[in-house]
PDB file of N, CA and C in Angstrom:
ATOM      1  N   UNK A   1     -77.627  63.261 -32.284  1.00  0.00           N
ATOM      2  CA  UNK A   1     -78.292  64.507 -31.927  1.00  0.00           C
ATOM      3  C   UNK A   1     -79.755  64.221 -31.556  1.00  0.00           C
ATOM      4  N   UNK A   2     -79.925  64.300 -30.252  1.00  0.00           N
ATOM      5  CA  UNK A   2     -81.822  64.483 -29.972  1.00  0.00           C
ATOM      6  C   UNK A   2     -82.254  64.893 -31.167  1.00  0.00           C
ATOM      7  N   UNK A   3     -83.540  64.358 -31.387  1.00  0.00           N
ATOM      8  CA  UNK A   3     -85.033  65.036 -32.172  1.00  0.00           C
ATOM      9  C   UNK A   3     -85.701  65.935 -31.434  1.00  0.00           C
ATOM     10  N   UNK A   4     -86.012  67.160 -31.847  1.00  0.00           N
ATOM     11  CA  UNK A   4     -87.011  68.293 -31.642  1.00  0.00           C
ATOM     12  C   UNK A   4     -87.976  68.392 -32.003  1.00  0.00           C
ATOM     13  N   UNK A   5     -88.648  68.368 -31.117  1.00  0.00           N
ATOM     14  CA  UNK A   5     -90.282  68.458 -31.611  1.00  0.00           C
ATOM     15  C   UNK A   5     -91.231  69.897 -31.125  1.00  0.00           C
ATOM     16  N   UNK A   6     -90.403  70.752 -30.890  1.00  0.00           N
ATOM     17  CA  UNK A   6     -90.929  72.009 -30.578  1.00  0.00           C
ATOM     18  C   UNK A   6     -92.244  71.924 -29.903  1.00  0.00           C
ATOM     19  N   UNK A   7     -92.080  71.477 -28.154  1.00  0.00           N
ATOM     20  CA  UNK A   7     -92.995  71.011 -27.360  1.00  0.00           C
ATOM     21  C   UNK A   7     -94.189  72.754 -27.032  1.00  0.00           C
ATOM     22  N   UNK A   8     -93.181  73.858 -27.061  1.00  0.00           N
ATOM     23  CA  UNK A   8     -94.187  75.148 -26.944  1.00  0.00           C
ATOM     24  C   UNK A   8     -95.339  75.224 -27.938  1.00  0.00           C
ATOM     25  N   UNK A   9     -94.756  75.259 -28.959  1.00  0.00           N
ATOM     26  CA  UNK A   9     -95.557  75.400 -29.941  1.00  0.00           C
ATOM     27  C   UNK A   9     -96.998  74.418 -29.982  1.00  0.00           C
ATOM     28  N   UNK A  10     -96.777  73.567 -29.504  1.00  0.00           N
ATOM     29  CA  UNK A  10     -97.597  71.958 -29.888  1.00  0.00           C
ATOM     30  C   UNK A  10     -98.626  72.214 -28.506  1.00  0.00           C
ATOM     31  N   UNK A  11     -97.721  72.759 -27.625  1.00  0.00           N
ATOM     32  CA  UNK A  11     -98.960  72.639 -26.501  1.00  0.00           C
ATOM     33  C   UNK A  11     -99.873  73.850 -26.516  1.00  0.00           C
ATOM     34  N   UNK A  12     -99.142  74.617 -26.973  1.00  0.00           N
ATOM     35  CA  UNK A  12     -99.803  76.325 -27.343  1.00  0.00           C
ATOM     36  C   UNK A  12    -100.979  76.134 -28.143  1.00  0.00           C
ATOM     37  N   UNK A  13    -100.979  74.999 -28.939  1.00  0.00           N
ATOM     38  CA  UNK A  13    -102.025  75.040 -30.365  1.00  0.00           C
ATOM     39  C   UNK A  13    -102.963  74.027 -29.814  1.00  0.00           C
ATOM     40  N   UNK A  14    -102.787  72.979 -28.861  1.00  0.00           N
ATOM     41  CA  UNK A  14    -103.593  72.238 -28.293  1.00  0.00           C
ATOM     42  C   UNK A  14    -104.400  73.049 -26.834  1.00  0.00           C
ATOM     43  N   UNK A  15    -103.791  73.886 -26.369  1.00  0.00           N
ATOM     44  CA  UNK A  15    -104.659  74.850 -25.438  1.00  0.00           C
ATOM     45  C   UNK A  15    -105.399  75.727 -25.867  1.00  0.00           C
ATOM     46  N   UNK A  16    -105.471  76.161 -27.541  1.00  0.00           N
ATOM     47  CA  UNK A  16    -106.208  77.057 -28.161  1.00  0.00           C
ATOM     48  C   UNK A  16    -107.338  76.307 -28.307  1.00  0.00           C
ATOM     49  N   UNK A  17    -107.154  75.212 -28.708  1.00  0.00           N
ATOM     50  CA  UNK A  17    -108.403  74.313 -28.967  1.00  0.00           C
ATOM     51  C   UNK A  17    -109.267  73.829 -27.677  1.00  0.00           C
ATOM     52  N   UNK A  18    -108.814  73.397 -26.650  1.00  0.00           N
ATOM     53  CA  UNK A  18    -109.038  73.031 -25.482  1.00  0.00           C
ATOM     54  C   UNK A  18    -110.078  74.522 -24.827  1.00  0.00           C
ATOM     55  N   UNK A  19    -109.338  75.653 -25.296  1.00  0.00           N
ATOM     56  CA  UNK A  19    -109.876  76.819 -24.862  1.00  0.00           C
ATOM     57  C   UNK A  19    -110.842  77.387 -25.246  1.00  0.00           C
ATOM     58  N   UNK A  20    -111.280  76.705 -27.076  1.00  0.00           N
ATOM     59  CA  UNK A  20    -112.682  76.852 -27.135  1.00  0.00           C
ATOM     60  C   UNK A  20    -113.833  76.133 -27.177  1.00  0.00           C
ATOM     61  N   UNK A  21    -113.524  75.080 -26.675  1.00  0.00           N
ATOM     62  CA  UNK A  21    -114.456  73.473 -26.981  1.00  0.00           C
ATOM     63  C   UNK A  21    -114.631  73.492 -24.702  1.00  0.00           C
ATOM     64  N   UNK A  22    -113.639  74.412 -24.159  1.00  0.00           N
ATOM     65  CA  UNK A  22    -114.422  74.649 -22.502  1.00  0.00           C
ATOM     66  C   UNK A  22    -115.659  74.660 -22.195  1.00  0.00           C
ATOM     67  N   UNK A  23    -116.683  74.218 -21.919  1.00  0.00           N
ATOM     68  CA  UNK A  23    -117.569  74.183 -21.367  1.00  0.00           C
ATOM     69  C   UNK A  23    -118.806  72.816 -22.052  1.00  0.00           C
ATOM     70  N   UNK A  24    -118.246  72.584 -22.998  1.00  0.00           N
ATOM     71  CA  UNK A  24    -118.787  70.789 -23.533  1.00  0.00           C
ATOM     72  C   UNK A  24    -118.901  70.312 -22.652  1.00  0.00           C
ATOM     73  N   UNK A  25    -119.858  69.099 -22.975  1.00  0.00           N
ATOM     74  CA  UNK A  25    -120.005  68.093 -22.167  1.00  0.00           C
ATOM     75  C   UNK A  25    -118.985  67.238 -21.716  1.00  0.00           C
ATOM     76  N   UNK A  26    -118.752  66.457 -20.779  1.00  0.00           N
ATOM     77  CA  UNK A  26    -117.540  65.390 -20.725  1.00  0.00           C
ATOM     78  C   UNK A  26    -116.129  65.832 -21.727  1.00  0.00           C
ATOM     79  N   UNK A  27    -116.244  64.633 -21.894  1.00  0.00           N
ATOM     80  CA  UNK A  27    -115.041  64.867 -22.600  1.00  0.00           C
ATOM     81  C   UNK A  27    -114.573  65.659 -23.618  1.00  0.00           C
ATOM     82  N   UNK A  28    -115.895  66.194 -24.352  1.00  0.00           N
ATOM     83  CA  UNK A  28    -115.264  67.031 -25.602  1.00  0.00           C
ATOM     84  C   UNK A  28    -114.844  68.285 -25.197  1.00  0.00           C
ATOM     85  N   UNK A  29    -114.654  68.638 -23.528  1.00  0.00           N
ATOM     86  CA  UNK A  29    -114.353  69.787 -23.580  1.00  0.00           C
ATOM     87  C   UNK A  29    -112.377  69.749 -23.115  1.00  0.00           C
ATOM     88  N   UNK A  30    -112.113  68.442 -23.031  1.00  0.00           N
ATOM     89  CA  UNK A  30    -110.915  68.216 -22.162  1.00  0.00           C
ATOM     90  C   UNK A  30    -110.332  67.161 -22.384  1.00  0.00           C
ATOM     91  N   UNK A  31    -110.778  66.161 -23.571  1.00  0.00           N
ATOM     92  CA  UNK A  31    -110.078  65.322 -23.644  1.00  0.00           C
ATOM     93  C   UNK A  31    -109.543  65.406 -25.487  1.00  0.00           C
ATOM     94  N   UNK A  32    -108.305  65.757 -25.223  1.00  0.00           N
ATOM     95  CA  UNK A  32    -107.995  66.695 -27.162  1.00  0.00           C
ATOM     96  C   UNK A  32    -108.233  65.997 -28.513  1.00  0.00           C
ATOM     97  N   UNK A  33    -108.479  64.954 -28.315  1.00  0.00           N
ATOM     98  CA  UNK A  33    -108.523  64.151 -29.429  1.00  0.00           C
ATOM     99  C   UNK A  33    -110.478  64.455 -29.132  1.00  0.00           C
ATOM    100  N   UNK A  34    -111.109  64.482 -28.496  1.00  0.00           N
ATOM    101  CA  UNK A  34    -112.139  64.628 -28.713  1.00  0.00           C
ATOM    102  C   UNK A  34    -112.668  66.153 -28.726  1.00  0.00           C
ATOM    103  N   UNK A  35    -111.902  66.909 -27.989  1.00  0.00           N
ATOM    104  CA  UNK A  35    -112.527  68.168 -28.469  1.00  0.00           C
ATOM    105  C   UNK A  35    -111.763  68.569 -29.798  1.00  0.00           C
ATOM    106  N   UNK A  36    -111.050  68.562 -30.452  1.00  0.00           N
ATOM    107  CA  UNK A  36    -110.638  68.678 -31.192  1.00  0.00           C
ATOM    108  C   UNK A  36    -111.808  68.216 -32.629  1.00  0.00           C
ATOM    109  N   UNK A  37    -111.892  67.393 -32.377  1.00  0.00           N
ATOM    110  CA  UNK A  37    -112.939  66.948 -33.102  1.00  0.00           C
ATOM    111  C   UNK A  37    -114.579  67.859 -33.374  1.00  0.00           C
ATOM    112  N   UNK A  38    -114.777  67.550 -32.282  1.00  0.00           N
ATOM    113  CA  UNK A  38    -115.847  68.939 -31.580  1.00  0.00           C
ATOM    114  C   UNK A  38    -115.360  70.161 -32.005  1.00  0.00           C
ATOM    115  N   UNK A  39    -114.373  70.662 -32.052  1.00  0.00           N
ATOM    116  CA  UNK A  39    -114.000  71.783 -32.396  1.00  0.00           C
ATOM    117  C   UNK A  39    -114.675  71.797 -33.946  1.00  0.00           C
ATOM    118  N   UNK A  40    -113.740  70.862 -34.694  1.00  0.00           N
ATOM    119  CA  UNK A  40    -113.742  71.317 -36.120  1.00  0.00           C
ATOM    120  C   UNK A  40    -115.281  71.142 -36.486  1.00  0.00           C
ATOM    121  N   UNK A  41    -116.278  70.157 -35.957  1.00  0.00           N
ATOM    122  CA  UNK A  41    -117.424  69.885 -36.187  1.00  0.00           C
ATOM    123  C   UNK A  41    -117.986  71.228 -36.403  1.00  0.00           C
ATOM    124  N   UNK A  42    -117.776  72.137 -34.810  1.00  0.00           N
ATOM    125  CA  UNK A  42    -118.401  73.543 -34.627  1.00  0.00           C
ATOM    126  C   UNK A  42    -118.202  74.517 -35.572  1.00  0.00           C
ATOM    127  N   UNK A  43    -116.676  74.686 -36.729  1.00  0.00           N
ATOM    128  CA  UNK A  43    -116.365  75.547 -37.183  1.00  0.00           C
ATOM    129  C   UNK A  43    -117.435  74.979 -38.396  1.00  0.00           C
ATOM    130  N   UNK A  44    -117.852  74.067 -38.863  1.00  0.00           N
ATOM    131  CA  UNK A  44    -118.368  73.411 -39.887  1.00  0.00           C
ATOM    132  C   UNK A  44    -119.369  74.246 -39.565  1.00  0.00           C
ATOM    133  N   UNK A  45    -120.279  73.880 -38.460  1.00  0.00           N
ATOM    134  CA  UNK A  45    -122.168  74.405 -38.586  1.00  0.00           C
ATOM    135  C   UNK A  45    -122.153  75.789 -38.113  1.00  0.00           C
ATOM    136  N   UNK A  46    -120.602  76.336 -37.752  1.00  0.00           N
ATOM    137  CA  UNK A  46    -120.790  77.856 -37.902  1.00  0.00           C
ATOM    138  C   UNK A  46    -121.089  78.420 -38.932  1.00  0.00           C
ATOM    139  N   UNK A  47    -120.349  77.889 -40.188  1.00  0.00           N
ATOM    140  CA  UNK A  47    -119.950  78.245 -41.593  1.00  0.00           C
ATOM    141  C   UNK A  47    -121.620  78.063 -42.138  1.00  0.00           C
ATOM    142  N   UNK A  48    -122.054  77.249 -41.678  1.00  0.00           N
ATOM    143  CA  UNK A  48    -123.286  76.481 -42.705  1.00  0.00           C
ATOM    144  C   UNK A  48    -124.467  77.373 -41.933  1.00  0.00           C
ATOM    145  N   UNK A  49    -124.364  77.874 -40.555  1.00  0.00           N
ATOM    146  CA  UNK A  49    -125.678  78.552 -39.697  1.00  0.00           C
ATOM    147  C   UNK A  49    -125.454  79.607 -40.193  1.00  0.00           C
ATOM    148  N   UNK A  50    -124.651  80.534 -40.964  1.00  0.00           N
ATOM    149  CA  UNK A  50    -123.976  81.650 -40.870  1.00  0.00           C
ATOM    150  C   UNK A  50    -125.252  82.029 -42.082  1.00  0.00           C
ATOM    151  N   UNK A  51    -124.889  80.707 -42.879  1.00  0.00           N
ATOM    152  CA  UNK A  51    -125.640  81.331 -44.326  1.00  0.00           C
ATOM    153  C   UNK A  51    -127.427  81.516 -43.824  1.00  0.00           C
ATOM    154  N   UNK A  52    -127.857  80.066 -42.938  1.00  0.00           N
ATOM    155  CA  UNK A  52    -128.998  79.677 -42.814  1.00  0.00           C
ATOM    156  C   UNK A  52    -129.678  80.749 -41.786  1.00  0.00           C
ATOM    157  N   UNK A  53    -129.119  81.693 -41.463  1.00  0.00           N
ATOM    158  CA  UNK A  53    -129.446  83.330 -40.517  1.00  0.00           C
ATOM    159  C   UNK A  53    -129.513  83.984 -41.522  1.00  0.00           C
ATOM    160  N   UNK A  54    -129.272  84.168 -42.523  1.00  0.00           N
ATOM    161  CA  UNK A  54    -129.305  85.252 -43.642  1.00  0.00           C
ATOM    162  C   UNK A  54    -131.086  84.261 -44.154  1.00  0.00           C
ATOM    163  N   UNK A  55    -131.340  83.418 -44.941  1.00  0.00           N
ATOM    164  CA  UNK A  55    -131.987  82.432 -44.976  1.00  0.00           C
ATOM    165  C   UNK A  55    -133.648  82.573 -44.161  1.00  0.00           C
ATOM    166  N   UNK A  56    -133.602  82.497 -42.554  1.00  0.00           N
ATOM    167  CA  UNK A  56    -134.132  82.753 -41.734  1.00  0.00           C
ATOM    168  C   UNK A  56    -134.630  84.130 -41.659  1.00  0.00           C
ATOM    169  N   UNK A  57    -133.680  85.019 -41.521  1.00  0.00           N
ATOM    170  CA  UNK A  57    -134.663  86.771 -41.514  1.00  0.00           C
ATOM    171  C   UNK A  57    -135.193  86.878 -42.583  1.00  0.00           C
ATOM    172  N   UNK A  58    -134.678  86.079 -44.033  1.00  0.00           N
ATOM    173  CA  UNK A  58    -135.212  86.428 -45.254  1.00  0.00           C
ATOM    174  C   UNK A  58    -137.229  86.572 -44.765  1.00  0.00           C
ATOM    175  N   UNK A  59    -136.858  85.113 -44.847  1.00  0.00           N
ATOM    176  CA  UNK A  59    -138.329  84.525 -44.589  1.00  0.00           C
ATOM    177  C   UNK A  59    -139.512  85.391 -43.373  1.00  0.00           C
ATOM    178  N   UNK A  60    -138.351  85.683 -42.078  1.00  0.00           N
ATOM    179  CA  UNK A  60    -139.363  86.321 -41.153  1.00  0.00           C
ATOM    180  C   UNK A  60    -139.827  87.505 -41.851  1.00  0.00           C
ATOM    181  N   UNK A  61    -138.539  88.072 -42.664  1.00  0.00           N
ATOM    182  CA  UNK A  61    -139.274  90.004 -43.318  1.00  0.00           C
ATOM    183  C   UNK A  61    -140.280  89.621 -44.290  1.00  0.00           C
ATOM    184  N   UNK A  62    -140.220  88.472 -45.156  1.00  0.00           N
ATOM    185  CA  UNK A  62    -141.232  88.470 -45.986  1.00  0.00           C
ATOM    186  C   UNK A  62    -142.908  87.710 -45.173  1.00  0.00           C
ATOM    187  N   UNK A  63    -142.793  87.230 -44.102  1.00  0.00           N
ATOM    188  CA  UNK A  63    -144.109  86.930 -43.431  1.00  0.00           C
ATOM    189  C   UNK A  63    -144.382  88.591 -42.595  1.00  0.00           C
ATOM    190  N   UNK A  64    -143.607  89.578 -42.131  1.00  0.00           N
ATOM    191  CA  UNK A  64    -143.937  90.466 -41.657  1.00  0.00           C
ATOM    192  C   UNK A  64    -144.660  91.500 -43.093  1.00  0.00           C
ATOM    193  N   UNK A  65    -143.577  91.752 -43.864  1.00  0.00           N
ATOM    194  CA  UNK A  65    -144.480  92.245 -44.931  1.00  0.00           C
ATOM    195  C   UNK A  65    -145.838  92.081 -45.362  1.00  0.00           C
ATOM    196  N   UNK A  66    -145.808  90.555 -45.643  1.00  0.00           N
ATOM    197  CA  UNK A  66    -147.452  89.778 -45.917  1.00  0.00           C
ATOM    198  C   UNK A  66    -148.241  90.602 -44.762  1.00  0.00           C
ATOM    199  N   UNK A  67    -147.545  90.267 -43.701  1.00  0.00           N
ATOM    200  CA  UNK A  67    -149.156  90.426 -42.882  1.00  0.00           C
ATOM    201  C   UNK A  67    -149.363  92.313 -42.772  1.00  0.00           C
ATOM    202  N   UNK A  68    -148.281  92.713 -43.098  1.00  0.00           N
ATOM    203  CA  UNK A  68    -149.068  94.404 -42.971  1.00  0.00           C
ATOM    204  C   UNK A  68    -149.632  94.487 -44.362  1.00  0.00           C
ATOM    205  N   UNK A  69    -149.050  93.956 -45.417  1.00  0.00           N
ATOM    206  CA  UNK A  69    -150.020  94.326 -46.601  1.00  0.00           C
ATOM    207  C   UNK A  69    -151.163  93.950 -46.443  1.00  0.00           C
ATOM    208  N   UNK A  70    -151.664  92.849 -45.844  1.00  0.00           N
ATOM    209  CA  UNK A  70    -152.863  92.096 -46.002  1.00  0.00           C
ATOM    210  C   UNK A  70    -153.890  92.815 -44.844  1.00  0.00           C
ATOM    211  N   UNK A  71    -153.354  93.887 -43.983  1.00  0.00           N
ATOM    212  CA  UNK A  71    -153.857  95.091 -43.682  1.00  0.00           C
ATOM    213  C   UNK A  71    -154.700  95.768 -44.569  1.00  0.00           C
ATOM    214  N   UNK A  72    -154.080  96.028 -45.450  1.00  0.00           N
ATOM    215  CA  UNK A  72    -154.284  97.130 -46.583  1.00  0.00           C
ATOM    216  C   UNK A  72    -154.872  96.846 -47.634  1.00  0.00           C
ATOM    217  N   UNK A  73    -154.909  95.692 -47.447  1.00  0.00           N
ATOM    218  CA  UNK A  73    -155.853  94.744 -48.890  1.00  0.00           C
ATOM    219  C   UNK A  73    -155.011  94.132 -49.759  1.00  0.00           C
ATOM    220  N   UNK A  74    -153.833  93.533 -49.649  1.00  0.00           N
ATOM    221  CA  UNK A  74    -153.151  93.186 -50.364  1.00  0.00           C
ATOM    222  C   UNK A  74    -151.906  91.671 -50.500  1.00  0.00           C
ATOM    223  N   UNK A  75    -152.280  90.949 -51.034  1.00  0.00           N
ATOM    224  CA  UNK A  75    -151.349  90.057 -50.488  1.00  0.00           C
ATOM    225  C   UNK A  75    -149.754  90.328 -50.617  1.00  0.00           C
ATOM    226  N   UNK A  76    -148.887  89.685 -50.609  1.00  0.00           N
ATOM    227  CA  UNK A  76    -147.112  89.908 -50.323  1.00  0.00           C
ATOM    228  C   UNK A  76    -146.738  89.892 -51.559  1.00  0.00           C
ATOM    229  N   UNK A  77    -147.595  88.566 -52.586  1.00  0.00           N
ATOM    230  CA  UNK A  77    -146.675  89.156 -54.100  1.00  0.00           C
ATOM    231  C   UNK A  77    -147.546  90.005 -54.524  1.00  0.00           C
ATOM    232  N   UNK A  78    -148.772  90.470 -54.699  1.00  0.00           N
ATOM    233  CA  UNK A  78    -149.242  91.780 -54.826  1.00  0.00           C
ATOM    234  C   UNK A  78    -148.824  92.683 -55.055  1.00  0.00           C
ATOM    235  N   UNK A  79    -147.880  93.320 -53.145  1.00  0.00           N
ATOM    236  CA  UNK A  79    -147.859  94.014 -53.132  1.00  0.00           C
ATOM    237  C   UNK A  79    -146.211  94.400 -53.680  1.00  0.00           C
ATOM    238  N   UNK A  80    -145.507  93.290 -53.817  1.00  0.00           N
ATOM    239  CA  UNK A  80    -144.172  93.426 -53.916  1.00  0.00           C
ATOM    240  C   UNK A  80    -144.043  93.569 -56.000  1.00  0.00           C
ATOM    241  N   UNK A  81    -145.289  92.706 -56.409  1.00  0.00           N
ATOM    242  CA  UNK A  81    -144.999  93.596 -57.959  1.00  0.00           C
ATOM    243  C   UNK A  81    -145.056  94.720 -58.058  1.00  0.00           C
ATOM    244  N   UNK A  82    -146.046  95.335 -57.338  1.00  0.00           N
ATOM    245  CA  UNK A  82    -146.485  96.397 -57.728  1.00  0.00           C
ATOM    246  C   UNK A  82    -145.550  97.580 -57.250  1.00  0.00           C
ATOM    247  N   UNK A  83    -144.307  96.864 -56.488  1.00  0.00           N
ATOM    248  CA  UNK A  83    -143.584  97.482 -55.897  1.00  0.00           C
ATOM    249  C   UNK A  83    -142.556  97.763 -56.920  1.00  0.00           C
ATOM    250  N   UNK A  84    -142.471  96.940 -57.878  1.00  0.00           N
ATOM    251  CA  UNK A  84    -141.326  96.713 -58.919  1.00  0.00           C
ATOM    252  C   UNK A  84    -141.818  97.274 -59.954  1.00  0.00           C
ATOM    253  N   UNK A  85    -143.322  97.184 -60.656  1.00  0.00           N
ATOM    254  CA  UNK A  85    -143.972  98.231 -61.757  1.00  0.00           C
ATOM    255  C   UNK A  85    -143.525  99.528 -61.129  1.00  0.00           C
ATOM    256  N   UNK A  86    -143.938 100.241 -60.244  1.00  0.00           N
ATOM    257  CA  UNK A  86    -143.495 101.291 -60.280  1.00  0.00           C
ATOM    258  C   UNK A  86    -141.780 101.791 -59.710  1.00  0.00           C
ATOM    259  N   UNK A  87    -141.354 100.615 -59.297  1.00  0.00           N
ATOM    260  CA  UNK A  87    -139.735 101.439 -59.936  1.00  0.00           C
ATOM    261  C   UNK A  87    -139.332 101.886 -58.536  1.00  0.00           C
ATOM    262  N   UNK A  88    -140.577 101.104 -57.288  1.00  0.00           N
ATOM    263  CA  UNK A  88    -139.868 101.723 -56.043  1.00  0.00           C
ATOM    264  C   UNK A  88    -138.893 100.307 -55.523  1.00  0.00           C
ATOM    265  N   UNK A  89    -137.650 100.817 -54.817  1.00  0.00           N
ATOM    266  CA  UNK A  89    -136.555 100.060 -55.076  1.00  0.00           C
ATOM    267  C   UNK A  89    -136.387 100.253 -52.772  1.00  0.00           C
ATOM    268  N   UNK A  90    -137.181  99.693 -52.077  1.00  0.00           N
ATOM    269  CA  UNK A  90    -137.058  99.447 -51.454  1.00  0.00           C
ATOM    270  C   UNK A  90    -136.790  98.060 -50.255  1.00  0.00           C
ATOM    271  N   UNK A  91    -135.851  97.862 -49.877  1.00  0.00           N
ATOM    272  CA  UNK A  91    -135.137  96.372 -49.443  1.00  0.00           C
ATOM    273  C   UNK A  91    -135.948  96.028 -48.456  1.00  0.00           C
ATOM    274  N   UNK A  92    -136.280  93.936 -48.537  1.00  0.00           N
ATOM    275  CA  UNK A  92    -137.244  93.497 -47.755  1.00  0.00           C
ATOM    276  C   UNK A  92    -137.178  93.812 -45.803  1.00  0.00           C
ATOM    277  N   UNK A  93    -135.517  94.003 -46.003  1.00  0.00           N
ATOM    278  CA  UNK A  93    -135.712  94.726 -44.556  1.00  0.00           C
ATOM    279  C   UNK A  93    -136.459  95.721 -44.015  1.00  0.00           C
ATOM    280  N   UNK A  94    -135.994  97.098 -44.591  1.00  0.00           N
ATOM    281  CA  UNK A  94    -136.348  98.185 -44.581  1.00  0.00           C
ATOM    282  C   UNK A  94    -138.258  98.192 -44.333  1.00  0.00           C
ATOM    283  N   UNK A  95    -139.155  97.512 -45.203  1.00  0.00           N
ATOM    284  CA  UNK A  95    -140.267  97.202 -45.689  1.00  0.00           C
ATOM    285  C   UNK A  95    -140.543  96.445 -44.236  1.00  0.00           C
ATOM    286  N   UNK A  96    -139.938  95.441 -43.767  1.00  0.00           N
ATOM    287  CA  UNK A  96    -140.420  94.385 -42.512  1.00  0.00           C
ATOM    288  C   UNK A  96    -140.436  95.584 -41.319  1.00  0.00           C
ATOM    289  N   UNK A  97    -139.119  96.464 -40.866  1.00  0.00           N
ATOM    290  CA  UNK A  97    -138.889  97.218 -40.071  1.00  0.00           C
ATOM    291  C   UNK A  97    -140.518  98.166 -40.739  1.00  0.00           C
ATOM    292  N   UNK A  98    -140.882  98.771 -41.535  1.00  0.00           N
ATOM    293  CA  UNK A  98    -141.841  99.987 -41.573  1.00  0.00           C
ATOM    294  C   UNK A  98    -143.261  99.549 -41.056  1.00  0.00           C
ATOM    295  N   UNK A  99    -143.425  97.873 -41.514  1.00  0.00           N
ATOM    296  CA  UNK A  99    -144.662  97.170 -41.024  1.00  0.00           C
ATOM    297  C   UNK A  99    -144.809  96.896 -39.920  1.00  0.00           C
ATOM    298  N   UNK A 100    -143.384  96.975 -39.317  1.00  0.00           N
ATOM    299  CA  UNK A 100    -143.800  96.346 -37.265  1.00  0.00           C
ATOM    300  C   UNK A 100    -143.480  97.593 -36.831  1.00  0.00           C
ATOM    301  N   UNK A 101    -142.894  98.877 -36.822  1.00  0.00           N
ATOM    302  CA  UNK A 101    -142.323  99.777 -36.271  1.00  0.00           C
ATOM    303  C   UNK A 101    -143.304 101.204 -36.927  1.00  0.00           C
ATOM    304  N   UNK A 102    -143.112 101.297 -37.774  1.00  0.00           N
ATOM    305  CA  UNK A 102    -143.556 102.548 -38.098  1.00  0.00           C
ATOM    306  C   UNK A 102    -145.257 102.373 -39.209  1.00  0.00           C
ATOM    307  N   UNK A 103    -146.198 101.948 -38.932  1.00  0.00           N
ATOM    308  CA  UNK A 103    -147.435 101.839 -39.703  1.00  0.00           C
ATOM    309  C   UNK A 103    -147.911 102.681 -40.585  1.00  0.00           C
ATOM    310  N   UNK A 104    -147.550 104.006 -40.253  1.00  0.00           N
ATOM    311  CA  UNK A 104    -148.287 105.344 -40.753  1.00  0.00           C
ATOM    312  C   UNK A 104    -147.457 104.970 -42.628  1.00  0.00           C
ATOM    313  N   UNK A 105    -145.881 104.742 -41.844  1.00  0.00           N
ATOM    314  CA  UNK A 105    -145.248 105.135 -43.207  1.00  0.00           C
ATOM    315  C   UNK A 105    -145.003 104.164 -44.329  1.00  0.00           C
ATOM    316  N   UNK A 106    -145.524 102.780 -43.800  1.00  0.00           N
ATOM    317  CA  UNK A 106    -145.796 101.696 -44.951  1.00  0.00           C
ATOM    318  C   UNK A 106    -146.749 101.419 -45.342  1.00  0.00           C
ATOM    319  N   UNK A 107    -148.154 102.017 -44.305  1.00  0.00           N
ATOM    320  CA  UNK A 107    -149.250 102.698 -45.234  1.00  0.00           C
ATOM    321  C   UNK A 107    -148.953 103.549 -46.559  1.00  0.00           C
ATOM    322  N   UNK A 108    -148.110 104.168 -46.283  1.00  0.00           N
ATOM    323  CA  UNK A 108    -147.475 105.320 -47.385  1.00  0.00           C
ATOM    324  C   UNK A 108    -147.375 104.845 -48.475  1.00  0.00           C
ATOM    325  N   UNK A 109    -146.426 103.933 -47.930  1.00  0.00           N
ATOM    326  CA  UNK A 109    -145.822 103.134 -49.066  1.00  0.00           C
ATOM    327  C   UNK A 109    -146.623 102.124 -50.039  1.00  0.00           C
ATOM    328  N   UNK A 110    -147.663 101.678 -49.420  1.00  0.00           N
ATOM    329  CA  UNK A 110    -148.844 100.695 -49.874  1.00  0.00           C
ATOM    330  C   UNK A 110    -149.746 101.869 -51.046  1.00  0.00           C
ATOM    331  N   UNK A 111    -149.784 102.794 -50.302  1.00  0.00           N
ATOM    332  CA  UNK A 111    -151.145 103.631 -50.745  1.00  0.00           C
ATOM    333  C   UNK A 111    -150.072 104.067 -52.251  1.00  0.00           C
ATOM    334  N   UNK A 112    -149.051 104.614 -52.307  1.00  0.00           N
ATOM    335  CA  UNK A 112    -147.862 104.913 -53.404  1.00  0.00           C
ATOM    336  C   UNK A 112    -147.806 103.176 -54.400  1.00  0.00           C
ATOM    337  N   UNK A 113    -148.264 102.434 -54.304  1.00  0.00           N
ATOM    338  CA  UNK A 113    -148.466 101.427 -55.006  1.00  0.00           C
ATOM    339  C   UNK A 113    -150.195 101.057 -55.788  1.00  0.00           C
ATOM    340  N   UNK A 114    -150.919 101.621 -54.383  1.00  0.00           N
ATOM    341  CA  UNK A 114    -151.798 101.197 -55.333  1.00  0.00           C
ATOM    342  C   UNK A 114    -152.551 101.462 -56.613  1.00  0.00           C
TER     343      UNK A 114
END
């Protein structure tokens, strides 16, 4: 009896890969043993950039904060204890968005701290 090697299937799963490693350089976009490779590399520093973007805005909202407090007379841990003595429970986003977008109302928020 022939051996089956279920040729649909095999080429189906090697064109998925081929289909997202398209536009690489040379060979990793077309030659399967190398994009393949390339592939899994990519799913790796997706997984690992994924966290290091969470990581990254951390840091930009807390340099945007600094610099509107330091508006107001205040440095970033300053103003962020004083944010926690009184029990106001507002997220470093929210706080980055009020310092570049809206001034009047994180004045507010500064002046409610001091």
């Amino acid at each position: 009896m022939p051996r089956s090697v279920n040729a649909v299937a095999s080429r189906q799963r090697r064109k998925k890969i081929l289909k997202e490693t398209r536009g690489n350089f040379l060979s990793r976009g077309n030659v399967w043993t190398v994009a393949k490779n390339t592939y899994e590399k990519g799913l790796g520093y997706a997984y690992a950039h994924r966290r290091t973007k969470k990581r990254n805005f951390r840091s930009l909202w807390i340099a945007r904060i600094n610099a509107g407090a330091r508006q107001h007379g205040l440095s970033y841990s300053e103003f962020v204890g004083k944010l926690n003595e009184k029990g106001i429970e507002i997220n470093r986003k929210v706080l980055a968005d009020l310092a570049m977008n809206h001034p009047d109302a994180f004045e507010a928020v500064v002046n409610s701290v001091k």
